[in-house]
Protein backbone atom coordinates (compact mmCIF):
# COMPACT_ATOMS: atom_id res chain seq x y z
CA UNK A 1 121.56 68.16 112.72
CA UNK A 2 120.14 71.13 114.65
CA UNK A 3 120.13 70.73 118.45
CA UNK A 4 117.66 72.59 121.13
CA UNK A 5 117.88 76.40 121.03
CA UNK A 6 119.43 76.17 124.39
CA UNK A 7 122.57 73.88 123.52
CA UNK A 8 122.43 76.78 120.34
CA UNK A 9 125.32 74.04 117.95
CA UNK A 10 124.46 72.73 114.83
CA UNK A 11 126.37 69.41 113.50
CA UNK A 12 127.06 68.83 109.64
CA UNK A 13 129.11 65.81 108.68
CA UNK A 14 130.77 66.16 105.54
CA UNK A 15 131.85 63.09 103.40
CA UNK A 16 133.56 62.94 99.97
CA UNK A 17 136.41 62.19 98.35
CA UNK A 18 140.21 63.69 98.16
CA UNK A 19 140.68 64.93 94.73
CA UNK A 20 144.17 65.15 95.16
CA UNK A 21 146.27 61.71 93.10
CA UNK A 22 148.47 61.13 95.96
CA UNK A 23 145.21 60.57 98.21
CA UNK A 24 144.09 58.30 95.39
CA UNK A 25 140.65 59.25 95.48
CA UNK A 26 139.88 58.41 99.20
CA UNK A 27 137.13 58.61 100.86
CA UNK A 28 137.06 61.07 103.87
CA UNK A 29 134.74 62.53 106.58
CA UNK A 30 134.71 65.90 108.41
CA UNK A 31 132.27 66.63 111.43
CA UNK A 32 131.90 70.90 111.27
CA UNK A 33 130.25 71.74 114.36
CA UNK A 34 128.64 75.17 114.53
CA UNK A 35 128.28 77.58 117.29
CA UNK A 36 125.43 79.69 116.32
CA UNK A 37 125.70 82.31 118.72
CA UNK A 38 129.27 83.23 118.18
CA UNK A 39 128.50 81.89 114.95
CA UNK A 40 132.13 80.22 114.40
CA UNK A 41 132.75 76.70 113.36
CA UNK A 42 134.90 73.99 114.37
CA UNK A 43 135.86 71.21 111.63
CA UNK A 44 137.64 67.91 112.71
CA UNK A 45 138.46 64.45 111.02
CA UNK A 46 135.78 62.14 111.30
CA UNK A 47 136.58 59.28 109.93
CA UNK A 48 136.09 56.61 112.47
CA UNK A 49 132.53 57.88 112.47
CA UNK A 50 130.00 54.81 111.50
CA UNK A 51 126.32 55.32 111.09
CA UNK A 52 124.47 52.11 110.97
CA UNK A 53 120.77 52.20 109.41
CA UNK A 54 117.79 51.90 111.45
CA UNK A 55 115.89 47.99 111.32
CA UNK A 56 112.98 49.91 109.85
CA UNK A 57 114.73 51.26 107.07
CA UNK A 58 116.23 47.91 106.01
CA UNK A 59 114.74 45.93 103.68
């Protein structure tokens, strides 16, 4: 997601799975926010995160 030139952060969730067997093939989430001016990222857990699909899209 790409906000207004003049907020100038760009937001990228991440989901997928941890390969490793004592995560047992979990699912996880990772919101990586962007700063594209000092171009450096910030990555935290997001988990809790829900997206629920739009009526229109349902059918």
């Amino acid at each position: 997601m790409v906000f207004d030139d003049s907020v100038g952060m760009t937001a990228l969730l991440v989901t997928g799975r941890h390969p490793q067997p004592h995560m047992k093939n979990r699912s996880a989430s990772v919101l990586c926010l962007f700063d594209r001016e000092k171009r450096q990222a910030t990555v935290t857990p997001a988990d809790q995160l829900r997206w629920a699909m739009p009526a229109s899209a349902k059918k």
